[in-house]
Protein backbone atom coordinates (compact mmCIF):
# COMPACT_ATOMS: atom_id res chain seq x y z
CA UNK A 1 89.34 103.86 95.05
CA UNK A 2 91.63 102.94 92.75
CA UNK A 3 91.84 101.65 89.28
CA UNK A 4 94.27 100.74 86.32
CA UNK A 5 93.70 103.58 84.62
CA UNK A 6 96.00 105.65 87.83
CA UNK A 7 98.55 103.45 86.73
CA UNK A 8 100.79 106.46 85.16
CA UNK A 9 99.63 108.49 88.32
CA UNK A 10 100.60 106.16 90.50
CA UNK A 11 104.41 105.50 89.09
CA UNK A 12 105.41 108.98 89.08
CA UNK A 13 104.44 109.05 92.89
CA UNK A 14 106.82 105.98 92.74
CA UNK A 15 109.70 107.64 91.20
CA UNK A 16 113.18 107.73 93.33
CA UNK A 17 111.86 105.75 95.86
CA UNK A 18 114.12 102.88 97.11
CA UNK A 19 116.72 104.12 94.94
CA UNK A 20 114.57 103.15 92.13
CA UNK A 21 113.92 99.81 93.34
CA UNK A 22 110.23 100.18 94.30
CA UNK A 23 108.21 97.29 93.71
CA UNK A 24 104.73 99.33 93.26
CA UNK A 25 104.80 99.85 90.00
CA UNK A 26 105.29 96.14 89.77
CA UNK A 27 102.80 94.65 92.03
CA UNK A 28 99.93 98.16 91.15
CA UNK A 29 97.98 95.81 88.73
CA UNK A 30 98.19 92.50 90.89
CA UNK A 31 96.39 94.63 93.91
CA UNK A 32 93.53 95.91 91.97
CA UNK A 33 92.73 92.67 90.85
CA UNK A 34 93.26 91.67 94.38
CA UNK A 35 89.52 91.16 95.54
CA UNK A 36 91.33 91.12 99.54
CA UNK A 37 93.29 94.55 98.29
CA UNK A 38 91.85 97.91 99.00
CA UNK A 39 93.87 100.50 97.23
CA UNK A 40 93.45 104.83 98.10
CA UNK A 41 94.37 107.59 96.38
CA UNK A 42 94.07 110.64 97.36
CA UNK A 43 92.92 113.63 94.99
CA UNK A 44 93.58 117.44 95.25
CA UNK A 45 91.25 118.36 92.38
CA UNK A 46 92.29 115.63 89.64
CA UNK A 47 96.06 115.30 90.60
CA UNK A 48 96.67 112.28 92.40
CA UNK A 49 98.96 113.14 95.68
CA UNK A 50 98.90 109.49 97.20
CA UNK A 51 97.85 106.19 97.66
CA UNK A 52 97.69 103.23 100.21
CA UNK A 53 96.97 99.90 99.99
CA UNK A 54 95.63 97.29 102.28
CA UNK A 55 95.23 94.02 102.09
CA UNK A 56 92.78 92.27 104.27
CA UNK A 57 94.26 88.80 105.94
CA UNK A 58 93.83 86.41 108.82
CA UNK A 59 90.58 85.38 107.35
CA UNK A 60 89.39 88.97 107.64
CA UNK A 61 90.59 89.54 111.09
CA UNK A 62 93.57 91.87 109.99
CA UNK A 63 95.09 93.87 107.53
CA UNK A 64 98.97 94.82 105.98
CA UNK A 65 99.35 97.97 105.10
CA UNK A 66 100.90 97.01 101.31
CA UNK A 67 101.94 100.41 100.41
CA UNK A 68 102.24 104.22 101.31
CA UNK A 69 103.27 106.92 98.96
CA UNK A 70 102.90 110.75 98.55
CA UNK A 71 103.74 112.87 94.90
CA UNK A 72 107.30 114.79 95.95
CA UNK A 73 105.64 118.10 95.47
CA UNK A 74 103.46 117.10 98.64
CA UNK A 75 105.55 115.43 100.86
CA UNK A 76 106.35 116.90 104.59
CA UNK A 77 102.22 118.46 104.45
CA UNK A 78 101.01 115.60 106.49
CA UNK A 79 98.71 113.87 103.55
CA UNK A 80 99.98 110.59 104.60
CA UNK A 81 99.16 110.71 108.43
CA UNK A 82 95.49 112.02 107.71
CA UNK A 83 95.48 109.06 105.14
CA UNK A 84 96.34 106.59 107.73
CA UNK A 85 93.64 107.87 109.97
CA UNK A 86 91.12 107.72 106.43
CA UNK A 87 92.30 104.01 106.01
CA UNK A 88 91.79 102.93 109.07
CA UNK A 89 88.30 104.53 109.96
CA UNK A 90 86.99 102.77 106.38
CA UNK A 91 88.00 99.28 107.66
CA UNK A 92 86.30 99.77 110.96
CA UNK A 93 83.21 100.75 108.94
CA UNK A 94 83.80 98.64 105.74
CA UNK A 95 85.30 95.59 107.38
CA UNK A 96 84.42 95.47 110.80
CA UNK A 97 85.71 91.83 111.68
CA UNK A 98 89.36 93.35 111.39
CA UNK A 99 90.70 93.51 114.95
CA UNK A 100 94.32 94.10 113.89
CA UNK A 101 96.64 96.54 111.80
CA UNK A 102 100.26 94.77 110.84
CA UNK A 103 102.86 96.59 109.08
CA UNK A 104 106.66 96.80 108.82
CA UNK A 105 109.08 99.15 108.41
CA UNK A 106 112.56 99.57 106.61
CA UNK A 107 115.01 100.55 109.73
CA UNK A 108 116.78 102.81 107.54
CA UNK A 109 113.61 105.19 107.01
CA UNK A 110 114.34 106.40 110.89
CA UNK A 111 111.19 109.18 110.60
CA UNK A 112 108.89 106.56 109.42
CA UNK A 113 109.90 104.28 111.60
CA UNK A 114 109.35 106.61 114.65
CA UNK A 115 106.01 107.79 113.75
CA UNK A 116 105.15 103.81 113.28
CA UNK A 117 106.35 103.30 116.47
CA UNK A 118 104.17 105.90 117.80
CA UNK A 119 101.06 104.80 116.77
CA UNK A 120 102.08 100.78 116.80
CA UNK A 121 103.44 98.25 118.97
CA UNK A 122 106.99 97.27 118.02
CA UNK A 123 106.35 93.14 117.64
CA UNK A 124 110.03 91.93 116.39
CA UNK A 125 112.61 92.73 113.82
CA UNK A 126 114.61 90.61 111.81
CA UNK A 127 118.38 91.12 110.10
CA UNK A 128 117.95 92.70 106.06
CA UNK A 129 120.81 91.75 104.40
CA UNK A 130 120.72 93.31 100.86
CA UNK A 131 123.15 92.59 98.06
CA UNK A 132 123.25 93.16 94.21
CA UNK A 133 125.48 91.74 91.11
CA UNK A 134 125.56 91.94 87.63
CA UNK A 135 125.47 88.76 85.06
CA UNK A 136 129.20 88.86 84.78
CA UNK A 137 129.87 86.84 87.64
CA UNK A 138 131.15 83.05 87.17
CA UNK A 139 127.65 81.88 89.17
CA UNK A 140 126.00 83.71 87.06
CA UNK A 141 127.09 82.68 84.12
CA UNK A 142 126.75 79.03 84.75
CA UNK A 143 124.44 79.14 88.16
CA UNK A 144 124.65 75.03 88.28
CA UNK A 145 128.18 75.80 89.60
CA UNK A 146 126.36 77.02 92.91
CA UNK A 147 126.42 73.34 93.75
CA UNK A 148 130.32 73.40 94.65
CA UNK A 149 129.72 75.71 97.23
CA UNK A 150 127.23 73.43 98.87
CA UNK A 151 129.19 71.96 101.37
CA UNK A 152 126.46 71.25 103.87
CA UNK A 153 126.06 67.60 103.66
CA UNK A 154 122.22 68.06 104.31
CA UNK A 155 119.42 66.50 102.30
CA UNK A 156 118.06 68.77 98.98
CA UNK A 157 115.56 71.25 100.22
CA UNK A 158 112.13 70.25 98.41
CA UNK A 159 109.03 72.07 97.76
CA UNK A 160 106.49 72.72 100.46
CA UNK A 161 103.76 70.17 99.64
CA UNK A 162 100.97 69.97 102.10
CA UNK A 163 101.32 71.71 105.67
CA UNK A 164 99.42 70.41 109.09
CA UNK A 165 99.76 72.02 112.20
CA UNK A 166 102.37 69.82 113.66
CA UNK A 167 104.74 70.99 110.23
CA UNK A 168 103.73 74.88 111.66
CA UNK A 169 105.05 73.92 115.19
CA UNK A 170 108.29 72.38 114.15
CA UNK A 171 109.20 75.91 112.01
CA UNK A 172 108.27 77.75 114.91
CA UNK A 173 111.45 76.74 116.56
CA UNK A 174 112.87 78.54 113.97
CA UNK A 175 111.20 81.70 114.33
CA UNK A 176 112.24 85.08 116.28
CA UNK A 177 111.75 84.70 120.02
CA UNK A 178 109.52 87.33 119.90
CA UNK A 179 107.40 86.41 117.14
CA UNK A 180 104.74 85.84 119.21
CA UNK A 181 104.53 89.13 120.79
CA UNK A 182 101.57 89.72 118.79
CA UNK A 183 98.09 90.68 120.62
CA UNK A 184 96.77 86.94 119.94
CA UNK A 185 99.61 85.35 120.61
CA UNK A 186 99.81 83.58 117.39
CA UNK A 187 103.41 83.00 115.73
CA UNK A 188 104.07 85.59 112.65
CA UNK A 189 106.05 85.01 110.20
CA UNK A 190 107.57 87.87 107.31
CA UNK A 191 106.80 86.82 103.58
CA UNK A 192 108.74 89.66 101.64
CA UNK A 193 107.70 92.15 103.38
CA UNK A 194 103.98 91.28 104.53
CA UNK A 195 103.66 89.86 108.26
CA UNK A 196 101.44 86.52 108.20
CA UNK A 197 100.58 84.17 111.11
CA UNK A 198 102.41 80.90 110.50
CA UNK A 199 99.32 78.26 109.97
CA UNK A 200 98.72 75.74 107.07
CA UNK A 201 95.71 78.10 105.51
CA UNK A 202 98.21 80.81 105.04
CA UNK A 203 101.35 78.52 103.74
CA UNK A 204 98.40 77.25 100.92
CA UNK A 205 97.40 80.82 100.36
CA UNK A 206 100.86 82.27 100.00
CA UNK A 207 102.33 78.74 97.45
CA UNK A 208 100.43 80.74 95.18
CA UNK A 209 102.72 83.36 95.40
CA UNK A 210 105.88 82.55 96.48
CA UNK A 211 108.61 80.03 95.78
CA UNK A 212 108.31 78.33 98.65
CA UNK A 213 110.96 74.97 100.20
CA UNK A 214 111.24 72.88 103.21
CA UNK A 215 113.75 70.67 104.63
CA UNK A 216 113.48 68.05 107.01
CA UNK A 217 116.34 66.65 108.81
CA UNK A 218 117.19 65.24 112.68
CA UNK A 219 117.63 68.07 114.25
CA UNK A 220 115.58 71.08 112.52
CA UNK A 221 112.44 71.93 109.94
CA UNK A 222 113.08 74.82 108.19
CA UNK A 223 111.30 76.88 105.60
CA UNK A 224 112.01 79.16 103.04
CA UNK A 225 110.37 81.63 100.99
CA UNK A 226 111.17 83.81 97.33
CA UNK A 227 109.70 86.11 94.63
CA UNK A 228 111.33 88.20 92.25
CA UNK A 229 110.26 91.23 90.53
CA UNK A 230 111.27 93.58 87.86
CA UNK A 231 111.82 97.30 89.39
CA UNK A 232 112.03 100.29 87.94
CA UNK A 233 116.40 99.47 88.05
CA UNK A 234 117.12 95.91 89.00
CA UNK A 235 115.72 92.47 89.06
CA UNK A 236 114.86 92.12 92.81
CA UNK A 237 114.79 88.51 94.25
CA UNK A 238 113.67 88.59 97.73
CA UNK A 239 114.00 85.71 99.91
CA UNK A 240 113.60 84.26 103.73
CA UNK A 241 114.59 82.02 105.33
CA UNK A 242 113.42 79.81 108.95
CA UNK A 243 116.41 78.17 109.16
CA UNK A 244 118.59 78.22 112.96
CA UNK A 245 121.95 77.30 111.75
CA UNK A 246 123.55 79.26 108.70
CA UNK A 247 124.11 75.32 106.89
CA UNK A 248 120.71 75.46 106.97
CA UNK A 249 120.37 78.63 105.41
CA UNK A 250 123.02 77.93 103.09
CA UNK A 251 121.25 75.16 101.56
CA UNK A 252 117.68 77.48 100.96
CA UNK A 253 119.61 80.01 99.92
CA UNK A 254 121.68 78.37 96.95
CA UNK A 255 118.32 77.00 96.10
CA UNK A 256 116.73 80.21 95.22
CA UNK A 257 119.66 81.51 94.24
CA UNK A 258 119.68 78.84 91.10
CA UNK A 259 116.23 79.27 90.56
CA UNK A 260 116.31 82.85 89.92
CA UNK A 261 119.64 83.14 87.80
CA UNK A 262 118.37 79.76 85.59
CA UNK A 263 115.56 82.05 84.64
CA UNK A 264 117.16 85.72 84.79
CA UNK A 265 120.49 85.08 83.47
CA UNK A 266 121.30 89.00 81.93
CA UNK A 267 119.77 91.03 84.44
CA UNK A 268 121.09 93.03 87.88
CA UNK A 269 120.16 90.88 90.85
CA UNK A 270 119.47 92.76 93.97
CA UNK A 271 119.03 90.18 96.21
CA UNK A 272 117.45 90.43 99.91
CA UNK A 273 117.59 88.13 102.56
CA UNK A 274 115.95 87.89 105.53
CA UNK A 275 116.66 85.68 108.97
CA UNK A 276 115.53 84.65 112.22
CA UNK A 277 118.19 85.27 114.22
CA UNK A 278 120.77 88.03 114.49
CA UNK A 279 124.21 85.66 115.37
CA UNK A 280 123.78 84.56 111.53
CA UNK A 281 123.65 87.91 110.26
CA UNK A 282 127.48 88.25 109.80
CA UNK A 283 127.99 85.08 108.42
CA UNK A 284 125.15 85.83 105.62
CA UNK A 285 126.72 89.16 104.65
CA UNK A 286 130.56 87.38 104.61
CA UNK A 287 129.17 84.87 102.34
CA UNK A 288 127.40 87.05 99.51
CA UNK A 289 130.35 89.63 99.70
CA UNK A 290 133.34 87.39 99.97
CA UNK A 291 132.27 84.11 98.58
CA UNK A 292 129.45 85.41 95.98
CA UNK A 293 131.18 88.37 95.18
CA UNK A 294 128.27 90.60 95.40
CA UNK A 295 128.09 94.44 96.40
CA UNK A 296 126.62 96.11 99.42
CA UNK A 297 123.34 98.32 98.72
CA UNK A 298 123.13 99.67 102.38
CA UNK A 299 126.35 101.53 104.09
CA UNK A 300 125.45 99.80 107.52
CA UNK A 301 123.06 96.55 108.68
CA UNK A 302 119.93 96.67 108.16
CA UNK A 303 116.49 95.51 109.68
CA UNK A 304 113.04 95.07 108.51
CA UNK A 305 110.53 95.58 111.82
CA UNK A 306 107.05 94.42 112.36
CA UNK A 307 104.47 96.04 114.43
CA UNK A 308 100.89 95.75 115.08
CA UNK A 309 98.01 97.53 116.90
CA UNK A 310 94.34 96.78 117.31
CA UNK A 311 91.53 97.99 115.46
């Protein structure tokens, strides 16, 4: 297992990846003080050639895979598959009330994302829309003029207070069509990058961790979700949003938008956003490269997948 003292290990493994915009080195000491994270390495004498990290959800009835690296000098040798099979065969032994394996998968990393598929059931993707500016920008600058470009006429989005199951249902109308394609049937939702069933004991759990808002209006409840990081390169602010109509997501999105640039008002923002449905893809991208100004990070769209298979 893992400790702090890997930490230097563990962030050369970490170097490159994402174009320098991993979040592991950012998140390494949060999982070992994680009680519900179990973090590998794996040793070739006292060099450290790669980790993994769980973390064990669902009430101990599932588990994310967090994280999955190998040093470059032993990449393409297969560590990471015999890993995966290590990983799994401790939680049957270690935790044996987890009945399901959830990850997700970048659909630009097309190997990963066939071996994945090989060994997983493909549940539902969702559109990635990643874009990044610098401080120079007049949002930026003064990110209080994001208001003008609120043109919505819906109510402020608020912070989630207190969720009940009939809160759950209503975002569920929100949610990928197959986002319920999961073996229990239970809606999942994507927070960053970590698949969650949508119930009010994980919305508690996760205000802990997130930024999370909520609107309410006639015809929709929608949800939203954010949490930025420092990486290795940029600031990342990551964000989601349950939302079926892009004024919708227009309104969460400005919100988190202010939040973050109130706070970070010097630094590189790569921002990624997440929706439910594909038709509001375009209309996402349009509006951070023509209206916000911001810069493509991927040539070509982009999707983050979710997949699952039982213990």
């Amino acid at each position: 297992m893992a400790s702090h003292g890997d930490y230097d290990d563990v962030v050369k493994m970490s170097e490159g990846i994402y174009d320098d915009r991993d979040y592991l080195p950012a998140y390494y000491h949060s999982f070992i003080d994680d009680t519900d994270v179990i973090v590998f390495l794996a040793l070739v004498g006292d060099e450290v050639v790669g980790l993994r990290a769980s973390k064990i959800t669902e009430s101990g009835t599932a588990f994310i895979v967090k994280a999955a690296r190998v040093a470059p000098d032993w990449r393409g040798q297969g560590i990471d598959r015999r890993f995966s099979v290590h990983q799994d065969q401790w939680m049957r032994q270690n935790r044996p009330s987890v009945k399901y394996k959830r990850s997700t998968v970048f659909s630009l990393l097309q190997g990963v994302v066939e071996s994945m598929k090989a060994n997983m059931r493909f549940i539902f993707s969702m559109p990635f829309i990643e874009y990044q500016c610098g401080p120079n920008l007049w949002w930026r600058q003064d990110p209080a003029q994001l208001a003008q470009l609120d043109t919505t006429g819906l109510p402020d989005v608020l912070p989630l207070q207190a969720a009940d199951d009939d809160f759950c249902t209503a975002v569920q109308k929100c949610l990928p069509a197959e986002a319920c394609g999961g073996n229990d049937g239970k809606p999942i939702i994507l927070v960053d990058w970590d698949p969650y069933i949508l119930n009010p004991a994980n919305l508690k759990r996760l205000q802990a961790q997130y930024t999370i808002y909520m609107l309410k209006d006639e015809e929709e409840t929608s949800l939203s979700f954010s949490n930025t990081y420092l990486s290795p390169s940029v600031r990342i602010l990551t964000v989601q949003v349950y939302a079926n109509d892009f004024s919708t997501v227009l309104k969460h999105l400005l919100k988190h938008l202010k939040d973050t640039c109130q706070t970070y008002n010097s630094d590189v923002i790569c921002m990624g956003v997440k929706v439910p449905q594909f038709e509001l893809e375009d209309v996402v991208i349009n509006f951070c490269r023509e209206t916000l100004k911001m810069e493509s990070v991927h040539p070509s769209k982009t999707q983050a997948l979710a997949l699952e298979s039982e213990m």
